[in-house]
C-alpha atoms as a PDB file:
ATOM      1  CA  UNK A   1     -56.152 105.911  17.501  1.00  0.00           C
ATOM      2  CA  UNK A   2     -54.447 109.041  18.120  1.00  0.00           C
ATOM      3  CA  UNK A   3     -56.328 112.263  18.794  1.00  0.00           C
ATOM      4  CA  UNK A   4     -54.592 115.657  16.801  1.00  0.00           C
ATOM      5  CA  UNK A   5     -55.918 118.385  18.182  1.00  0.00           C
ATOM      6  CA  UNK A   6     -55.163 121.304  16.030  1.00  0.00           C
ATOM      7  CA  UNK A   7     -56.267 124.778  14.628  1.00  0.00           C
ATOM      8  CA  UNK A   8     -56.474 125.256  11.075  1.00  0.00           C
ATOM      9  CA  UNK A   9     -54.881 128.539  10.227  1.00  0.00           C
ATOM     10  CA  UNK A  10     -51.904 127.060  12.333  1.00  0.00           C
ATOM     11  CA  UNK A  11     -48.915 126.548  10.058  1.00  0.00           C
ATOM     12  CA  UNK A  12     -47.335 124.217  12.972  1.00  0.00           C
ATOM     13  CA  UNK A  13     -50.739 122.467  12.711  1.00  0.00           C
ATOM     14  CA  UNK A  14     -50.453 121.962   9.610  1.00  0.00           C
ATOM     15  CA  UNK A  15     -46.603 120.916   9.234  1.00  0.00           C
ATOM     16  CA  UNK A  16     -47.362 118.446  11.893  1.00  0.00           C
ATOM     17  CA  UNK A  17     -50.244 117.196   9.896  1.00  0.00           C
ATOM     18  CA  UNK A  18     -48.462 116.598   6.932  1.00  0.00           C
ATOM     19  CA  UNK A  19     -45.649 114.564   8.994  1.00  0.00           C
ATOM     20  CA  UNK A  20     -48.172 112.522  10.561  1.00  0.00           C
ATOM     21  CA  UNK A  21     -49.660 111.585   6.881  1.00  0.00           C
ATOM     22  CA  UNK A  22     -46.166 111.394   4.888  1.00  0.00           C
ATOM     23  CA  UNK A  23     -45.532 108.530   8.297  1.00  0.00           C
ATOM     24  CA  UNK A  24     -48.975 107.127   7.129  1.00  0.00           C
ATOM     25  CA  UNK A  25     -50.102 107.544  10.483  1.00  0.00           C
ATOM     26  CA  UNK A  26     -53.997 107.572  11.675  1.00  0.00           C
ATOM     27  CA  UNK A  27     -55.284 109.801  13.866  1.00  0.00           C
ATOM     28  CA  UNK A  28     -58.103 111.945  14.398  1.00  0.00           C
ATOM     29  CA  UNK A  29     -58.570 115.538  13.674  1.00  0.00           C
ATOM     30  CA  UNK A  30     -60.257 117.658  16.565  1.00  0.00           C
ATOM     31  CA  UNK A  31     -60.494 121.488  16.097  1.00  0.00           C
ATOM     32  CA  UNK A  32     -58.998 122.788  19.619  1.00  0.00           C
ATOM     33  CA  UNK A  33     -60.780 125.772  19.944  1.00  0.00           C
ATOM     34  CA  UNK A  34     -64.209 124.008  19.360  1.00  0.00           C
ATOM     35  CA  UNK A  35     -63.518 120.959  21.432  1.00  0.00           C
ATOM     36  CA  UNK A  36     -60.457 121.452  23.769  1.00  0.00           C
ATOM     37  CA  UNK A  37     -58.520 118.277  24.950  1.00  0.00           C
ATOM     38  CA  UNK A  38     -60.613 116.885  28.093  1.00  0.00           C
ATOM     39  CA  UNK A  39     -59.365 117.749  31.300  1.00  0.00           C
ATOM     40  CA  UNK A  40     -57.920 113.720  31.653  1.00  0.00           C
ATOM     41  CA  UNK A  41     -56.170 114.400  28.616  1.00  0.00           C
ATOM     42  CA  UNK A  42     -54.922 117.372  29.978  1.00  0.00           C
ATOM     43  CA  UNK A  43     -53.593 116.211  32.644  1.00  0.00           C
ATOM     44  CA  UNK A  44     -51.939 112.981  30.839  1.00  0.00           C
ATOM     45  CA  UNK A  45     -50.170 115.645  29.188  1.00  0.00           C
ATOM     46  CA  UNK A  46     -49.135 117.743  32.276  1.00  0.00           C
ATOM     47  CA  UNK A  47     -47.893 114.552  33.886  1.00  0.00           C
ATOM     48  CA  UNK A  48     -45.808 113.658  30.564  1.00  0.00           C
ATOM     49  CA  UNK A  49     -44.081 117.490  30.830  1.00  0.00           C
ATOM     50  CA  UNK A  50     -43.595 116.847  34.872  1.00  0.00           C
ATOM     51  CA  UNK A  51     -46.335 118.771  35.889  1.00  0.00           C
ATOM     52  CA  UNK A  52     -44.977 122.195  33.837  1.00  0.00           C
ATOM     53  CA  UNK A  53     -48.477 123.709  33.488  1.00  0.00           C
ATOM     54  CA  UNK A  54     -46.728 126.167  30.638  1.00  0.00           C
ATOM     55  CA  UNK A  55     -45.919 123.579  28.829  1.00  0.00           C
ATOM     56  CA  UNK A  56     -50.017 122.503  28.222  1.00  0.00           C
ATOM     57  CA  UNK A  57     -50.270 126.596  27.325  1.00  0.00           C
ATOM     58  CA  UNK A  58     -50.302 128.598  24.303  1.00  0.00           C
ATOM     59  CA  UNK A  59     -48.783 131.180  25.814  1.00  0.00           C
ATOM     60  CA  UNK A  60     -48.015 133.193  22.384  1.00  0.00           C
ATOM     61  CA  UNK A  61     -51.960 133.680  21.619  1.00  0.00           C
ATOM     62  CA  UNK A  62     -53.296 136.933  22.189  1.00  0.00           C
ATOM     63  CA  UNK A  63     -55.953 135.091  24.673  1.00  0.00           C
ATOM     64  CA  UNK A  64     -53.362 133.772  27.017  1.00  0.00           C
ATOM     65  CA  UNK A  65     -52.306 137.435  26.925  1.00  0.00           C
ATOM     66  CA  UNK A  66     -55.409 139.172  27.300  1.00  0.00           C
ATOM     67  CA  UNK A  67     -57.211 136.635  29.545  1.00  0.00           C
ATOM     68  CA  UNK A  68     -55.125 137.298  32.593  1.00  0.00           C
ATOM     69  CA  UNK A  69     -54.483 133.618  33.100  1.00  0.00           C
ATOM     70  CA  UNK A  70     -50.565 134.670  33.077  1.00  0.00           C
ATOM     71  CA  UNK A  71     -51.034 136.608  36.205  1.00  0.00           C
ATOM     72  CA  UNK A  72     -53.253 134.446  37.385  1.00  0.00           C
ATOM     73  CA  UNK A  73     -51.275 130.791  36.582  1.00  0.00           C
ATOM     74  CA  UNK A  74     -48.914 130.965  40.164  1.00  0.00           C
ATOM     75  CA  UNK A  75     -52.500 130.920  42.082  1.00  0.00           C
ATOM     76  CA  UNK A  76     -54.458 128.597  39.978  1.00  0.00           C
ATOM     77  CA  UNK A  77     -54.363 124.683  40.368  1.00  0.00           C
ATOM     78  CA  UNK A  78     -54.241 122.980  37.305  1.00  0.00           C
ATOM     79  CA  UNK A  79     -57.873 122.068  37.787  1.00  0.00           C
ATOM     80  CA  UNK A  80     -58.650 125.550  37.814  1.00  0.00           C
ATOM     81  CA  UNK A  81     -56.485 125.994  34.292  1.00  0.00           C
ATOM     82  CA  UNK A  82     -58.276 122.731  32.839  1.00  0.00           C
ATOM     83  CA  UNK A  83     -61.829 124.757  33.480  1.00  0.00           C
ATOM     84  CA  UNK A  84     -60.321 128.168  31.614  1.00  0.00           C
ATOM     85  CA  UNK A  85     -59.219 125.833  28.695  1.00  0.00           C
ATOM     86  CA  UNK A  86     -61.980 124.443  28.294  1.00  0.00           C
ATOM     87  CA  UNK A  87     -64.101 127.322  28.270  1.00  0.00           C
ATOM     88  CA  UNK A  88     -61.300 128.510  25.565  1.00  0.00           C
ATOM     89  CA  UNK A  89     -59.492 126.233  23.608  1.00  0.00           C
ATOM     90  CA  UNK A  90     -56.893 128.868  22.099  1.00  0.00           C
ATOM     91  CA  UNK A  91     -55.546 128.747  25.406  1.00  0.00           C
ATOM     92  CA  UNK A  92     -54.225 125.162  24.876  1.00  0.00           C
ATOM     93  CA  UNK A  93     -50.756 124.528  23.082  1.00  0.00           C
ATOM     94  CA  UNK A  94     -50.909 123.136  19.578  1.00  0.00           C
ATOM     95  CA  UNK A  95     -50.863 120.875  17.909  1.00  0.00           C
ATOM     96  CA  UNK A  96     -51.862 118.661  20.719  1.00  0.00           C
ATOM     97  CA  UNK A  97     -50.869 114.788  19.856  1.00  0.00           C
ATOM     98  CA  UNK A  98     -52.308 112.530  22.764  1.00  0.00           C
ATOM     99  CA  UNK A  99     -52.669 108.567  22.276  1.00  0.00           C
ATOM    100  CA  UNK A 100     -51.659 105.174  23.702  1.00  0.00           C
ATOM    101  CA  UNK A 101     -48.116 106.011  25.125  1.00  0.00           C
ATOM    102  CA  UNK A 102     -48.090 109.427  22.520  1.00  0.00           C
ATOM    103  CA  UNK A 103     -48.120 112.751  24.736  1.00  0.00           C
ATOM    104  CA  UNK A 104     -46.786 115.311  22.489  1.00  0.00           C
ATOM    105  CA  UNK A 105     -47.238 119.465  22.507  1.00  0.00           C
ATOM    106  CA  UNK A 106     -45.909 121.737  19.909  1.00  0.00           C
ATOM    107  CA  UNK A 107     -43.981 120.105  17.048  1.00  0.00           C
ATOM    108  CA  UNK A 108     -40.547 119.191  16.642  1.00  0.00           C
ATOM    109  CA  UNK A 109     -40.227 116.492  14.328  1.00  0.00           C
ATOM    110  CA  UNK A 110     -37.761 114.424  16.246  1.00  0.00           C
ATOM    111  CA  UNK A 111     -39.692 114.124  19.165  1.00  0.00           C
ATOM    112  CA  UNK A 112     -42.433 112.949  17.176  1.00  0.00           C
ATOM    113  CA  UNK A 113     -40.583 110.418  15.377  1.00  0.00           C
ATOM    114  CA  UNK A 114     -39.187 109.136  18.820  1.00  0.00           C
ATOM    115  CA  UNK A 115     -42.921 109.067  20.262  1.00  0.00           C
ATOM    116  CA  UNK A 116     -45.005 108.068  17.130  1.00  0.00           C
ATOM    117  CA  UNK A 117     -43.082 105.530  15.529  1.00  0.00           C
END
């Protein structure tokens, strides 16, 4: 089964939601800032965006701007950004679609049709 990690007041969230159910799709729903993708999951994803740590980021939020983790990012390993995001789940880009052969941040429909189908 897929895992959606999402926040609620997200309107992507919630588009992608809706996509995944109107493709009668299962999955499960996991509130990212409560319980943050694990840092295997995180890295599944890093390895499916060539290693672009950015790409794993939320790097509109207002705690990817005030945490210092952009200043921070060239130094840190991605071990090191796996801890931070899972000490704050904002930090990770959503929605966050991760399943057997599904590695999928943000949401742009055709890439989710191409992946999820």
């Amino acid at each position: 089964m897929l895992k959606f990690y999402e926040y609620d007041k997200c309107s992507t969230c919630r588009n992608a939601r809706k996509w995944l159910d109107a493709q009668g799709v299962a999955y499960e729903r996991l509130p990212i800032r409560d319980t943050p993708p694990s840092p295997a999951e995180l890295q599944t994803m890093l390895d499916a965006y060539d290693g672009d740590i950015k790409k794993v980021l939320n790097t509109s939020s207002a705690d990817y701007r005030t945490s210092g983790i952009k200043d921070e990012l060239p130094n840190l390993s991605p071990s090191d950004v796996f801890a931070r995001l899972q000490d704050t789940g904002n930090l990770v880009k959503r929605p966050f679609l991760i399943g057997d052969g599904v590695t999928i941040v943000g949401f742009k429909e055709a890439e989710w049709a191409a992946q999820v189908s």
